[in-house]
N, C-alpha and C. Protein backbone atom coordinates (compact mmCIF):
# COMPACT_ATOMS: atom_id res chain seq x y z
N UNK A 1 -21.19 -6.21 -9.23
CA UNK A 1 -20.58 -5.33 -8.25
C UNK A 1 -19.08 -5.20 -8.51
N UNK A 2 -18.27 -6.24 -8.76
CA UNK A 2 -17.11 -6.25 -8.92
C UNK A 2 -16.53 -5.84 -10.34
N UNK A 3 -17.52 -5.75 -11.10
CA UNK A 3 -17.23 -4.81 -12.29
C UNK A 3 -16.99 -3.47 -12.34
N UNK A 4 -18.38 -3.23 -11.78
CA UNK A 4 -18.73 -1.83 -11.36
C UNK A 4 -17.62 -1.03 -10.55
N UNK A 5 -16.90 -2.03 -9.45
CA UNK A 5 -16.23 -1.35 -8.71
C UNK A 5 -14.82 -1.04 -9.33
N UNK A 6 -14.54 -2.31 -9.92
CA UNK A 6 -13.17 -1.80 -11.32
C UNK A 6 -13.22 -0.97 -12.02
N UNK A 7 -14.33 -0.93 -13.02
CA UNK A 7 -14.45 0.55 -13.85
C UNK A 7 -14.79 2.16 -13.18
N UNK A 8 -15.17 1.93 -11.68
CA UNK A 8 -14.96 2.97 -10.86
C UNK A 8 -13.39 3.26 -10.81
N UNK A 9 -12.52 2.30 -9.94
CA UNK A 9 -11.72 2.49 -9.67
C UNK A 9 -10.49 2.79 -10.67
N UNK A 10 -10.65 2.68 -12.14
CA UNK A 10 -10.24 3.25 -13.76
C UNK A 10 -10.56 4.32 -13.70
N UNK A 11 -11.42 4.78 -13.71
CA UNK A 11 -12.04 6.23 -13.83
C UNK A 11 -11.36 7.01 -12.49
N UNK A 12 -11.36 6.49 -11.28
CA UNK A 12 -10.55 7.12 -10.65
C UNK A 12 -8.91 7.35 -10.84
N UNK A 13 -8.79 6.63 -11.79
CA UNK A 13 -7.16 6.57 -11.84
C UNK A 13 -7.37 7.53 -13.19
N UNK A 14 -7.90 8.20 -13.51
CA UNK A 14 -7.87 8.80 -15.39
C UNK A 14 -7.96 10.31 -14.59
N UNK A 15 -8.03 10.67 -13.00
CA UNK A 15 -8.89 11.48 -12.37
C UNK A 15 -7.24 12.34 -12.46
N UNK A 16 -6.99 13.60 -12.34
CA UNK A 16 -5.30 14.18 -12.37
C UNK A 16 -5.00 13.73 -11.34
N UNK A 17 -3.65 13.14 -11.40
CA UNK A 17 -2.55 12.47 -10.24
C UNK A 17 -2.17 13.54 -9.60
N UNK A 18 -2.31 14.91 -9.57
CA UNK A 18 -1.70 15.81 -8.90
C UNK A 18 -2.38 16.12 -7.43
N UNK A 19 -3.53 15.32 -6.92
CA UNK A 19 -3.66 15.09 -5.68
C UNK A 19 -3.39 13.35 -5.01
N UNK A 20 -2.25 13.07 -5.81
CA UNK A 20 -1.38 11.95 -5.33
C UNK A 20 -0.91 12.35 -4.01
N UNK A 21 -0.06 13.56 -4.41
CA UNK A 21 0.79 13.84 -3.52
C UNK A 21 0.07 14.07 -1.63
N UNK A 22 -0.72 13.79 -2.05
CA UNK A 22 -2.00 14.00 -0.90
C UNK A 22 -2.71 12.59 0.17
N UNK A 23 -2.18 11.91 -0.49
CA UNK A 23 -2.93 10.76 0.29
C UNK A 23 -2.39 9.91 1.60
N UNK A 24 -3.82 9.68 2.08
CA UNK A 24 -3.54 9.34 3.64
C UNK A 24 -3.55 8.21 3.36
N UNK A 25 -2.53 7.41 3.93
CA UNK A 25 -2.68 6.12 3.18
C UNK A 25 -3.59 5.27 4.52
N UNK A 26 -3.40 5.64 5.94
CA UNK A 26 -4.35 5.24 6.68
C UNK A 26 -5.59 5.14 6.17
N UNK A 27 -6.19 6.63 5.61
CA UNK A 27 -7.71 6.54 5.47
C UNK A 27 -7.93 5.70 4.22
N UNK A 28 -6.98 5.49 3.24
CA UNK A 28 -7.36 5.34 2.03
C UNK A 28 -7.38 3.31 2.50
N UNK A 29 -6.60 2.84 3.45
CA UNK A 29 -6.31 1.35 3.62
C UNK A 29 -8.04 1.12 4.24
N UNK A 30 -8.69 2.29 5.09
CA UNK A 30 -9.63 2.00 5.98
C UNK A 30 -10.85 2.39 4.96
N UNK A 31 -10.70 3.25 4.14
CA UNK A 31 -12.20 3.26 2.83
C UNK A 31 -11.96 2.01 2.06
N UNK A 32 -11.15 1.63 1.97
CA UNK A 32 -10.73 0.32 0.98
C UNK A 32 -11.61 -0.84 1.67
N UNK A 33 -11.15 -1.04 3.17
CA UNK A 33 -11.45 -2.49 3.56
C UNK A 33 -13.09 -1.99 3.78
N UNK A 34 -13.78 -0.06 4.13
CA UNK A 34 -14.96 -0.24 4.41
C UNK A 34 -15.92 -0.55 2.68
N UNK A 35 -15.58 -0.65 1.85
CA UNK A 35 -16.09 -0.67 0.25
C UNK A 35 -16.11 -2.08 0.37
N UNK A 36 -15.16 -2.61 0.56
CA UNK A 36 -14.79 -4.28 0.22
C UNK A 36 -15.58 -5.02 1.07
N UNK A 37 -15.81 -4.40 2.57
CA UNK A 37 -17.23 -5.29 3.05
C UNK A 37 -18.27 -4.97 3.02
N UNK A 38 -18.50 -3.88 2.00
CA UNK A 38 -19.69 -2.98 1.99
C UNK A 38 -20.68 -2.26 2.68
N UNK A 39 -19.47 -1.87 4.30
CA UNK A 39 -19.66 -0.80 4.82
C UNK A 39 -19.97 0.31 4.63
N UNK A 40 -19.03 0.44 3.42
CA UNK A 40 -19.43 2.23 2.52
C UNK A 40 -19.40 1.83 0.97
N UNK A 41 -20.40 2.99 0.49
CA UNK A 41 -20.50 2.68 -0.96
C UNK A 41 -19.74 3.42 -1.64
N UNK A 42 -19.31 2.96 -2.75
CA UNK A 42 -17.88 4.31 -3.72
C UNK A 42 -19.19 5.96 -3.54
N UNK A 43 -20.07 6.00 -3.78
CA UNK A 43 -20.90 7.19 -4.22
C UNK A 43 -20.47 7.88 -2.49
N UNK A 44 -20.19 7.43 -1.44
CA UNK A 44 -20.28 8.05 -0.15
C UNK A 44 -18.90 8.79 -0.32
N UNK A 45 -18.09 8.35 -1.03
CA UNK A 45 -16.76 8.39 -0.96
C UNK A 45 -16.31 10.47 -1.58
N UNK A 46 -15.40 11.43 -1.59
CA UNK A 46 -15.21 12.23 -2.11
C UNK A 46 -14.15 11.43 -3.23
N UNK A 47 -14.08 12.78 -4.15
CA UNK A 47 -13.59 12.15 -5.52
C UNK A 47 -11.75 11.82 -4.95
N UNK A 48 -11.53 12.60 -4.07
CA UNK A 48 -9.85 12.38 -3.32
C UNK A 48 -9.82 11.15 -2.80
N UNK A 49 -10.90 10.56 -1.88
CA UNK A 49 -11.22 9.63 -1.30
C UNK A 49 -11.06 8.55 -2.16
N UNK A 50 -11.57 8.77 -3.61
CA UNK A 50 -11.35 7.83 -4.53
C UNK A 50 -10.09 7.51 -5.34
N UNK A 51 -9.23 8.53 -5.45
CA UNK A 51 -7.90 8.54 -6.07
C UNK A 51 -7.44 7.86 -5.06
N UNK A 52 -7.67 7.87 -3.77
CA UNK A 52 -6.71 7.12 -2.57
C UNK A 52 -6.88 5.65 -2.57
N UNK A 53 -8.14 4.97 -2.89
CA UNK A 53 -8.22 3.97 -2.85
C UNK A 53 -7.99 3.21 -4.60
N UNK A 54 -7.83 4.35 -5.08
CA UNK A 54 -7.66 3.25 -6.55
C UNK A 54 -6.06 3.81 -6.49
N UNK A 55 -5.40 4.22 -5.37
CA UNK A 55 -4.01 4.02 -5.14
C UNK A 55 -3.72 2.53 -4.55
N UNK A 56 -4.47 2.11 -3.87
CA UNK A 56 -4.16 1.05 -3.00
C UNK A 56 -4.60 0.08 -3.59
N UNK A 57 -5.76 0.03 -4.27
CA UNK A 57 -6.20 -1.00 -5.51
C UNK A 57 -4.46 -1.33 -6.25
N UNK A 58 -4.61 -0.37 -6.95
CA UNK A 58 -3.08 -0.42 -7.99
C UNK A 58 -1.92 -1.07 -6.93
N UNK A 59 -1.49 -0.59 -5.87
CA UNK A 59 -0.14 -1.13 -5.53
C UNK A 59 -0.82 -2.69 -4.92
N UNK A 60 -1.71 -3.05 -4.29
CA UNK A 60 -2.34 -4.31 -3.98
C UNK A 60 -1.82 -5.21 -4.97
N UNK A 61 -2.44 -4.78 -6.63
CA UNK A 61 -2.42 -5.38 -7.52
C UNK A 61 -1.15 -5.73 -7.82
N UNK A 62 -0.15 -4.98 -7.70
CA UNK A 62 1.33 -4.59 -8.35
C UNK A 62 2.28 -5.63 -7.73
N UNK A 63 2.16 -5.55 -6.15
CA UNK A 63 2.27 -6.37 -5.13
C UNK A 63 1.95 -7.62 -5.30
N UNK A 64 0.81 -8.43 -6.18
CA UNK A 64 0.23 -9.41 -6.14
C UNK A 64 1.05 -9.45 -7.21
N UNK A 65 1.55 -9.33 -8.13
CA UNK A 65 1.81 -9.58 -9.89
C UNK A 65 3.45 -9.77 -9.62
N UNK A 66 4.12 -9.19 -9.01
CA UNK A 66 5.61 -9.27 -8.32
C UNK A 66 5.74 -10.71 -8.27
N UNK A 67 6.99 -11.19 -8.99
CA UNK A 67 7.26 -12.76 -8.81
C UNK A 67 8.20 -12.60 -7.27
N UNK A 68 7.95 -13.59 -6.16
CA UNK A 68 8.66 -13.96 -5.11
C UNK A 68 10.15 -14.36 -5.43
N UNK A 69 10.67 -13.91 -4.40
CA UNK A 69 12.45 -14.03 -4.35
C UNK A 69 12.49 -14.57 -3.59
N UNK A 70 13.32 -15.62 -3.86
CA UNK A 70 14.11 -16.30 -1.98
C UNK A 70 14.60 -15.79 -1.54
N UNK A 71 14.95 -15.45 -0.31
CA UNK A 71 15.85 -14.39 0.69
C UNK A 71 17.14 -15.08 -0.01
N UNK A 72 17.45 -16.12 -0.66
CA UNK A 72 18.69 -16.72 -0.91
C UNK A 72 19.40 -15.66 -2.51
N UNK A 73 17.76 -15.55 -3.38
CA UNK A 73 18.01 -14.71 -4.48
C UNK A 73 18.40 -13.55 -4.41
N UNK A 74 17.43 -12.85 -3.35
CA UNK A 74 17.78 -11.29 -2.77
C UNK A 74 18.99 -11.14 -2.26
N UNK A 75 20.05 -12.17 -1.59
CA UNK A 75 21.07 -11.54 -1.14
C UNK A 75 21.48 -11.96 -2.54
N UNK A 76 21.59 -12.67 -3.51
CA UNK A 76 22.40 -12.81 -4.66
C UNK A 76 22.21 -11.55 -5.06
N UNK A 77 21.41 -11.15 -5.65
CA UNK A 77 20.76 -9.44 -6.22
C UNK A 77 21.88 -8.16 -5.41
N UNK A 78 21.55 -8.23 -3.55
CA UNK A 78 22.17 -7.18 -2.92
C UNK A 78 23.71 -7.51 -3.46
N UNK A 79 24.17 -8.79 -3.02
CA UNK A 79 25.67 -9.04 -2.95
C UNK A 79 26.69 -8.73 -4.87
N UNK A 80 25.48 -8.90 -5.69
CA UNK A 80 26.07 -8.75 -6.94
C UNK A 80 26.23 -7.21 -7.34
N UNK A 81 24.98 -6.94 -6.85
CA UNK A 81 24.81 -4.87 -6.92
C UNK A 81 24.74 -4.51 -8.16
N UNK A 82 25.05 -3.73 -8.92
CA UNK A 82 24.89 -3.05 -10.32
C UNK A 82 25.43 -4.12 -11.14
N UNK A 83 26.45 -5.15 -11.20
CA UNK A 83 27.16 -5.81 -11.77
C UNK A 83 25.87 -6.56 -12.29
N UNK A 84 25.63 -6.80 -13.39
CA UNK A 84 24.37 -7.31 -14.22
C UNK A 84 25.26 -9.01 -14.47
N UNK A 85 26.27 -8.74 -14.68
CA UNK A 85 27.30 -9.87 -15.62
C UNK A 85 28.31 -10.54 -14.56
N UNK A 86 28.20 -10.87 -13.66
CA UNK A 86 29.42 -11.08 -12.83
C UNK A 86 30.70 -12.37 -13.53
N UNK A 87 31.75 -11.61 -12.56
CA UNK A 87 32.92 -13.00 -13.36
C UNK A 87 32.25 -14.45 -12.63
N UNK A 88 33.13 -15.29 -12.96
CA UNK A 88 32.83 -16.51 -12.35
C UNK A 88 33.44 -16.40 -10.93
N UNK A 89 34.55 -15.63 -10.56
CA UNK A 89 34.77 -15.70 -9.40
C UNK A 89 34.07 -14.94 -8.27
N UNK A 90 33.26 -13.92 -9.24
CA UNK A 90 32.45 -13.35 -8.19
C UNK A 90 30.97 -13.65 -7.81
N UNK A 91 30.87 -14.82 -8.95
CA UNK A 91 29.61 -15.46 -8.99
C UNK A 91 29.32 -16.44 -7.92
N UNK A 92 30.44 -16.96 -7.57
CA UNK A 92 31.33 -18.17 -6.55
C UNK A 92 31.11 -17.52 -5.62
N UNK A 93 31.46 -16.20 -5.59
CA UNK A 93 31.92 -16.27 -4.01
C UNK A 93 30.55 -15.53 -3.73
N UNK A 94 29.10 -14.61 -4.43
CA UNK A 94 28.00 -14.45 -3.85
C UNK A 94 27.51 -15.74 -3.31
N UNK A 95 27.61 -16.96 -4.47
CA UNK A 95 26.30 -18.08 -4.06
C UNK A 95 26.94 -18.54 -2.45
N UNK A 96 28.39 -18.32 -2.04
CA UNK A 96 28.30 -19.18 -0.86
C UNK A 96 28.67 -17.96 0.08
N UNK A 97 28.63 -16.85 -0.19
CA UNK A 97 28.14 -15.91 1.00
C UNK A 97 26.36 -16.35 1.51
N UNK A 98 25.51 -15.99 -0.05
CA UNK A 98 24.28 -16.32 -0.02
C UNK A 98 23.77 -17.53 1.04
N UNK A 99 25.03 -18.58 0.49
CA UNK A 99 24.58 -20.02 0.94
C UNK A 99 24.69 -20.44 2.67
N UNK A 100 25.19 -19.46 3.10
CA UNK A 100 25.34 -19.26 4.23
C UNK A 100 24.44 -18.71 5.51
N UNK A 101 23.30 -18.16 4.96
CA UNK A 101 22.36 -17.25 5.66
C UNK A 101 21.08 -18.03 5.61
């Protein structure tokens, strides 16, 4: 089943992205969880119905694969901003803004 439902949900993604711009992400969160308890079967589904949920498949996945930040890293990230290289003095003075929150 869980094969089946991956190489569905491939084939839905090979399907043209140009009814991306279309998706309910309500219905597509609520065909998702009805497939996954096998409320509804992919074949009940329309082929839009299916681009929506192998939308939510994909960002699920994307979401899951994302390494975690400490809220301590993220303000390092906000507080440094485009600066890739910071001096040492500005390196100083993010970690104990950071260190503060």
């Amino acid at each position: 089943m869980a094969r089946w439902f991956t190489c569905t949900f491939a084939a839905a993604l090979m399907i043209s992205t140009a009814a991306f711009a279309q998706i309910d992400i309500a219905r597509a969160e609520q065909n998702y969880a009805a497939v996954a308890n096998g409320s509804k079967q992919l074949s009940d589904l329309t082929s839009l119905e299916l681009q929506e949920i192998a939308a939510v498949a994909r960002a699920r996945r994307e979401r899951q694969s994302e390494p975690k930040q400490s809220a301590y890293e993220k303000c390092l990230k906000r507080v440094r901003g485009e600066n890739k290289t910071p001096t040492q003095l500005e390196q100083v003075a993010a970690e104990m803004k950071c260190s503060q929150r």
